[in-house]
N, C-alpha and C. Protein backbone atom coordinates (compact mmCIF):
# COMPACT_ATOMS: atom_id res chain seq x y z
N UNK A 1 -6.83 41.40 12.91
CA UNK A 1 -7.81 40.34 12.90
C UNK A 1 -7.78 39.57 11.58
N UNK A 2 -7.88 39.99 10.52
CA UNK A 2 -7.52 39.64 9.47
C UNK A 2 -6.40 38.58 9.60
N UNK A 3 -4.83 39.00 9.57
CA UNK A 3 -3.90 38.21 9.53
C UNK A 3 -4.20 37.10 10.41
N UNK A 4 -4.65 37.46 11.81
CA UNK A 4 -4.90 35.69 12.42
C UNK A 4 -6.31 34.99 11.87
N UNK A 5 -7.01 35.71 10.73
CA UNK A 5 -8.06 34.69 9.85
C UNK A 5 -6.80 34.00 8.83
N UNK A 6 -6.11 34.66 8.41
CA UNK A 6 -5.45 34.12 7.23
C UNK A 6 -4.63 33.14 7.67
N UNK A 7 -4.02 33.58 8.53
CA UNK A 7 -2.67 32.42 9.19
C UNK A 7 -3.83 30.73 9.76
N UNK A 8 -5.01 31.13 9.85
CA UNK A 8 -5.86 29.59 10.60
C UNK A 8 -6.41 29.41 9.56
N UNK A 9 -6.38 29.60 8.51
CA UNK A 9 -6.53 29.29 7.24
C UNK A 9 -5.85 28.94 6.79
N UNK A 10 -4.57 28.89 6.52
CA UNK A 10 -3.59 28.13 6.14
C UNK A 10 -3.13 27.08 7.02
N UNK A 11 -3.20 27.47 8.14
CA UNK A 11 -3.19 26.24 9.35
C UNK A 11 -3.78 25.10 8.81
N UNK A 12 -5.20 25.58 8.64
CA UNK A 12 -6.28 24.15 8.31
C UNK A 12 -5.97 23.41 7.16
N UNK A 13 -5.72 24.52 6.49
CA UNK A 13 -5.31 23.87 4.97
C UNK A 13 -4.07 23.13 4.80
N UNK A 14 -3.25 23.74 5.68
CA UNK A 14 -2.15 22.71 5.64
C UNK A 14 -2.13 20.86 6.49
N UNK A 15 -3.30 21.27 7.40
CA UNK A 15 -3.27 20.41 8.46
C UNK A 15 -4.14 19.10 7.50
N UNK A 16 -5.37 20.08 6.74
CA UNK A 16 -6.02 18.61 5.64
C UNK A 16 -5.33 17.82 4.65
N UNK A 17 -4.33 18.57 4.33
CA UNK A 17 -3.36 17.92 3.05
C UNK A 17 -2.13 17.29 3.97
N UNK A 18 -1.97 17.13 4.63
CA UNK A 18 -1.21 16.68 6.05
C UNK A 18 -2.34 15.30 6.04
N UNK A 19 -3.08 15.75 6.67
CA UNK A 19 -4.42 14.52 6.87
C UNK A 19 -4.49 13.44 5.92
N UNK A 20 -4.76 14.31 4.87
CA UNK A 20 -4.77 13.15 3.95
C UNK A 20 -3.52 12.23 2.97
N UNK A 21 -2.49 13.08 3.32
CA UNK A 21 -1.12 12.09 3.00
C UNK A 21 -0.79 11.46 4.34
N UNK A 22 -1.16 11.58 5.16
CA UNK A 22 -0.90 10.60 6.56
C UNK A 22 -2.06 8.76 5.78
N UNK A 23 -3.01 9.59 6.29
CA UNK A 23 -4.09 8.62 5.68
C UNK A 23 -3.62 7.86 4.66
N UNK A 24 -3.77 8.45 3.66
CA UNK A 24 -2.89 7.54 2.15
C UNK A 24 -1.70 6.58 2.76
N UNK A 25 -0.93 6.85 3.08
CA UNK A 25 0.44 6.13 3.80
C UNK A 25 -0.06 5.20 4.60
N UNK A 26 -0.80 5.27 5.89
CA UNK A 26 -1.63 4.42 6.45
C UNK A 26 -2.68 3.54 5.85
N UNK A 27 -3.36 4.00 4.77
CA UNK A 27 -3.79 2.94 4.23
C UNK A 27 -2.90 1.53 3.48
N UNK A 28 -2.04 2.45 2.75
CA UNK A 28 -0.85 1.84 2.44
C UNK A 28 -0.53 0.15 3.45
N UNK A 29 -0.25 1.07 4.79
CA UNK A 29 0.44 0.19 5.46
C UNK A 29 -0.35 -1.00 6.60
N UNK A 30 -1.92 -0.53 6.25
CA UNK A 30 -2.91 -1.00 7.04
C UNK A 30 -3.11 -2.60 5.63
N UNK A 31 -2.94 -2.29 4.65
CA UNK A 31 -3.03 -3.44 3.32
C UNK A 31 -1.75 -3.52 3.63
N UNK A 32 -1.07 -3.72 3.52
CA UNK A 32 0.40 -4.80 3.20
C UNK A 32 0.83 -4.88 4.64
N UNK A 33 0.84 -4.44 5.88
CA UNK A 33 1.82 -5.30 7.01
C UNK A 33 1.14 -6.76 7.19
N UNK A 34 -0.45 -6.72 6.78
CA UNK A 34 -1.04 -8.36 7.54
C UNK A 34 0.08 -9.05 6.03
N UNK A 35 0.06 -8.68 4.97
CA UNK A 35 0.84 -9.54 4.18
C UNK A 35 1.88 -9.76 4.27
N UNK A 36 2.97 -8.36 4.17
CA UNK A 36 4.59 -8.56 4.79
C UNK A 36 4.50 -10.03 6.12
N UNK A 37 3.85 -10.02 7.56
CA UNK A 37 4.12 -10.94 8.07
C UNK A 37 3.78 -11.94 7.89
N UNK A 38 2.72 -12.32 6.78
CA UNK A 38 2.26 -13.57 6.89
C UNK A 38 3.01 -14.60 5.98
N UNK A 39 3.41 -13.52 4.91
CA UNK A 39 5.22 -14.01 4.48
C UNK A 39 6.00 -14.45 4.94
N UNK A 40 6.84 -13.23 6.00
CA UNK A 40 7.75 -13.87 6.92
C UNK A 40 7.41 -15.20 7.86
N UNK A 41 5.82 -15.21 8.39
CA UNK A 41 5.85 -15.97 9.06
C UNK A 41 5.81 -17.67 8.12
N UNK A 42 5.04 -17.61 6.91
CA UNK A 42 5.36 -18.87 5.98
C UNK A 42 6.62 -19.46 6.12
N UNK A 43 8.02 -18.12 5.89
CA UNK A 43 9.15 -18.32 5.31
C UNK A 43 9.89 -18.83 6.94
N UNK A 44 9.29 -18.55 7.81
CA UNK A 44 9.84 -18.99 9.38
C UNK A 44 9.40 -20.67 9.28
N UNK A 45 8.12 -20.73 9.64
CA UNK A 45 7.63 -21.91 9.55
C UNK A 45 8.02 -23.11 8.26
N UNK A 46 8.65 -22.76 7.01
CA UNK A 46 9.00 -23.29 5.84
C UNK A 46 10.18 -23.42 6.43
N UNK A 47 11.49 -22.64 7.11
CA UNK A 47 12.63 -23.26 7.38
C UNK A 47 12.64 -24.06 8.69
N UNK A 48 11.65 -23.87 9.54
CA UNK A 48 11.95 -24.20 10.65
C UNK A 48 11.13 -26.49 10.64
N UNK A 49 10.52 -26.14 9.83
CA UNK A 49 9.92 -27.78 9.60
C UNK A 49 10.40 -28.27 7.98
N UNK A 50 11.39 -27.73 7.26
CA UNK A 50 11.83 -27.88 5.79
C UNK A 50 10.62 -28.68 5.04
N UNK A 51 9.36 -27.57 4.89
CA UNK A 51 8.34 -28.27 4.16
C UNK A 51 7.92 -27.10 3.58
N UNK A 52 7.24 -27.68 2.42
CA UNK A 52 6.45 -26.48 2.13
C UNK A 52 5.21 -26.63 1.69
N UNK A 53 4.45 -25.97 1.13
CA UNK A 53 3.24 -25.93 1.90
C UNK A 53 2.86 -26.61 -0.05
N UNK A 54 1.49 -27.09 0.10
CA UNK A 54 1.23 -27.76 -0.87
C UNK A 54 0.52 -27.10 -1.78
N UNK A 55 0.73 -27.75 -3.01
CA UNK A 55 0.75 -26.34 -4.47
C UNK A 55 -0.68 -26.19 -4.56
N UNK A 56 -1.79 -26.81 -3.88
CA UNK A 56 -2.99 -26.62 -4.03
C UNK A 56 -3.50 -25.53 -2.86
N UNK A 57 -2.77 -24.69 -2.07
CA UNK A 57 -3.29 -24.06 -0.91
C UNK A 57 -2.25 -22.50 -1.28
N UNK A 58 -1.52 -22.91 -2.34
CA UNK A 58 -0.76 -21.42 -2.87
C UNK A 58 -1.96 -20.85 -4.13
N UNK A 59 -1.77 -19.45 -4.60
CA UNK A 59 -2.25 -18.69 -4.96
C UNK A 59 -1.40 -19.06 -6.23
N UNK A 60 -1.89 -18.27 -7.16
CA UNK A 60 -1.35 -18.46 -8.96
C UNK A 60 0.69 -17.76 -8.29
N UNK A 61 -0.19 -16.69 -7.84
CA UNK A 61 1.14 -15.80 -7.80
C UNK A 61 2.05 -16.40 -6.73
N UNK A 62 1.32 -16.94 -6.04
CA UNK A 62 2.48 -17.16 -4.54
C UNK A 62 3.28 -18.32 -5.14
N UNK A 63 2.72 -19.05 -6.01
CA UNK A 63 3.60 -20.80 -6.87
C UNK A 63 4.74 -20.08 -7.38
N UNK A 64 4.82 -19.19 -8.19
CA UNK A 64 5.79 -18.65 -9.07
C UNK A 64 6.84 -18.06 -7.91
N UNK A 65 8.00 -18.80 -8.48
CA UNK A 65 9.25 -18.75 -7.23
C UNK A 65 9.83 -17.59 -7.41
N UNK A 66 9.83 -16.87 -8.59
CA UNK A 66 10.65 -15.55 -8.31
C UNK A 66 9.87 -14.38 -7.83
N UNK A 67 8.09 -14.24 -7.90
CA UNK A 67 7.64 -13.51 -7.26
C UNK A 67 7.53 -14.18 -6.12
N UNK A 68 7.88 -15.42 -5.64
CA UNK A 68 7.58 -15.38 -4.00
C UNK A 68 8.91 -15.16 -3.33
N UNK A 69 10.20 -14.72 -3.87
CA UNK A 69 11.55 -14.54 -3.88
C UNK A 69 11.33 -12.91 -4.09
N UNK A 70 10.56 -11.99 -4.47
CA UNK A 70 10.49 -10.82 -4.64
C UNK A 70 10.40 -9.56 -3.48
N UNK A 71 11.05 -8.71 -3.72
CA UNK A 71 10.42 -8.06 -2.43
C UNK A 71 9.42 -7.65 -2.00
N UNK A 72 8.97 -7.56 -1.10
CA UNK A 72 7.43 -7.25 -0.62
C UNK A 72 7.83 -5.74 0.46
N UNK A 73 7.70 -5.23 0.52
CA UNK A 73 7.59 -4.21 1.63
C UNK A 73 6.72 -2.84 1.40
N UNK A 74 7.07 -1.89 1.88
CA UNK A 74 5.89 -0.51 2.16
C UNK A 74 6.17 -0.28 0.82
N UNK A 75 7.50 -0.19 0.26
CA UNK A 75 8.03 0.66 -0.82
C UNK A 75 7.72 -0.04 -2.67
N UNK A 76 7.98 -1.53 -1.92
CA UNK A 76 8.29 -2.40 -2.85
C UNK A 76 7.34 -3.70 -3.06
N UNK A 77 6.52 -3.77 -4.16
CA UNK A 77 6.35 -3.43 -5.54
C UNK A 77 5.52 -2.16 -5.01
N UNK A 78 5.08 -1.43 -6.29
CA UNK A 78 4.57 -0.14 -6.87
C UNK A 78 2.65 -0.75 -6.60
N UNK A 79 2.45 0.47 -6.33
CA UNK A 79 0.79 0.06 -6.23
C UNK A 79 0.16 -0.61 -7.28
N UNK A 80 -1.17 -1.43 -7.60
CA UNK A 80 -1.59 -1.69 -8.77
C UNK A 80 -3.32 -1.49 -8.31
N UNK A 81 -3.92 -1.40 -9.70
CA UNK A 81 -5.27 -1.50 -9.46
C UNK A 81 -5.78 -2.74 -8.89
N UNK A 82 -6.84 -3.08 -8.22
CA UNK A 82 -7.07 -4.07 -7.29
C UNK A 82 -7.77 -5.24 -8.96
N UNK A 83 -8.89 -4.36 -9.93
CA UNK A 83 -9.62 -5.13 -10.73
C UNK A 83 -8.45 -5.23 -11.99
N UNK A 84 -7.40 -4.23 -12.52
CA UNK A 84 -7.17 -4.89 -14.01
C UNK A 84 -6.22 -5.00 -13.52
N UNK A 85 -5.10 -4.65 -12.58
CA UNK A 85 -3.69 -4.83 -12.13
C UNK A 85 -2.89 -3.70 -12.95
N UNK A 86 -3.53 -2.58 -13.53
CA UNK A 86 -2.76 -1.43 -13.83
C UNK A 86 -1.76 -0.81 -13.05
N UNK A 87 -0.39 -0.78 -13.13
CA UNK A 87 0.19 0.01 -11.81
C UNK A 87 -0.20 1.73 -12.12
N UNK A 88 -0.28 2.16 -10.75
CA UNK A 88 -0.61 3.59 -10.19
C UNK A 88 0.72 4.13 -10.18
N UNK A 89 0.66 5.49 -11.29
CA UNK A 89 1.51 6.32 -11.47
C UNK A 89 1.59 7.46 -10.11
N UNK A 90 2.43 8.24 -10.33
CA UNK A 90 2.32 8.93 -9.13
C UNK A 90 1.18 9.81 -8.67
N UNK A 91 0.96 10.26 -10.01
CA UNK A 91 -0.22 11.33 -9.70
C UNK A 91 -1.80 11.10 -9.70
N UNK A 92 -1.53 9.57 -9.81
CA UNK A 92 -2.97 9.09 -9.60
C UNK A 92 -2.67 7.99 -7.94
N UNK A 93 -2.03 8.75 -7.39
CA UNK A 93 -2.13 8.24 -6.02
C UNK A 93 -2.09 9.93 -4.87
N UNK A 94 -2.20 11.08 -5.68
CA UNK A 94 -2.62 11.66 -5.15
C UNK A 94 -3.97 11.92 -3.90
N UNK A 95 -3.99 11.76 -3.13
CA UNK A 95 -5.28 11.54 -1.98
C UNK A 95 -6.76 12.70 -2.75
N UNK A 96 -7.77 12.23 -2.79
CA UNK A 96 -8.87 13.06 -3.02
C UNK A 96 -8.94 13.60 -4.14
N UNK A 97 -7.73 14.48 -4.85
CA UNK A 97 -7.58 14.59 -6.50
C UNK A 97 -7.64 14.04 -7.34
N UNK A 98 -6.81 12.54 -6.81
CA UNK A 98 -6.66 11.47 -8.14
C UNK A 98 -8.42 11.25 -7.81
N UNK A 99 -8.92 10.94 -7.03
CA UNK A 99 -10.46 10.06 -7.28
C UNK A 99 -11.42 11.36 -8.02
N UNK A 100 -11.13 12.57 -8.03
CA UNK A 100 -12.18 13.53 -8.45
C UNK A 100 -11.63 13.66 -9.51
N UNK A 101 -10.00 13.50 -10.28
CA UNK A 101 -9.93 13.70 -11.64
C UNK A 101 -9.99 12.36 -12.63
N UNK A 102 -10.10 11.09 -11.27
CA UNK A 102 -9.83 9.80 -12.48
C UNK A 102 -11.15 8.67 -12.11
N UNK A 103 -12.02 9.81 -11.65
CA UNK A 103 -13.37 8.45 -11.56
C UNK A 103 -14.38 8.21 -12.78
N UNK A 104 -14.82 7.66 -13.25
CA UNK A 104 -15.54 7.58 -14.19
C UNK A 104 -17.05 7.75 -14.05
């Protein structure tokens, strides 16, 4: 009885840290796919009518041609803080740890 407490104990425990790197990844990808396409779809619509869109309806960052030439995807750029734009090292993208060891 014991060993099948221990073994659903590790079950669970494996299944929450499972949980929450699923989650993390999905959040991930729940913020950047509306952006990845709305890129592609600019960069469709920009070749398909050879116009582009006017410098008063772009963002600081979207004007600058080599970040709008940059890659964008799941992987690419590196996370950043939303308020100072610090990039997130690895271990402060840990799920549930990083916020209980780096909240103020």
């Amino acid at each position: 009885m014991n060993f099948a407490m221990d073994v659903t104990a590790e079950i669970v425990a494996l299944a929450a840290v499972l949980g929450l790197l699923v989650g993390s990844f999905l959040n991930v990808v729940i913020y950047r796919l509306p952006k990845i396409m709305e890129r592609q779809w600019a960069a469709e619509v920009a070749q398909m009518t050879q116009v582009t869109a006017p410098s008063s309806e772009l963002t600081a960052k979207e004007a600058t041609p080599a970040l709008e030439n940059a890659p964008f995807n799941l992987m690419v750029p590196r996370s950043r803080c939303g308020s100072c734009g610090h990039p997130i090292r690895w271990f402060e993208n840990i799920p549930v740890l990083s916020y209980l060891f780096f909240t103020r």
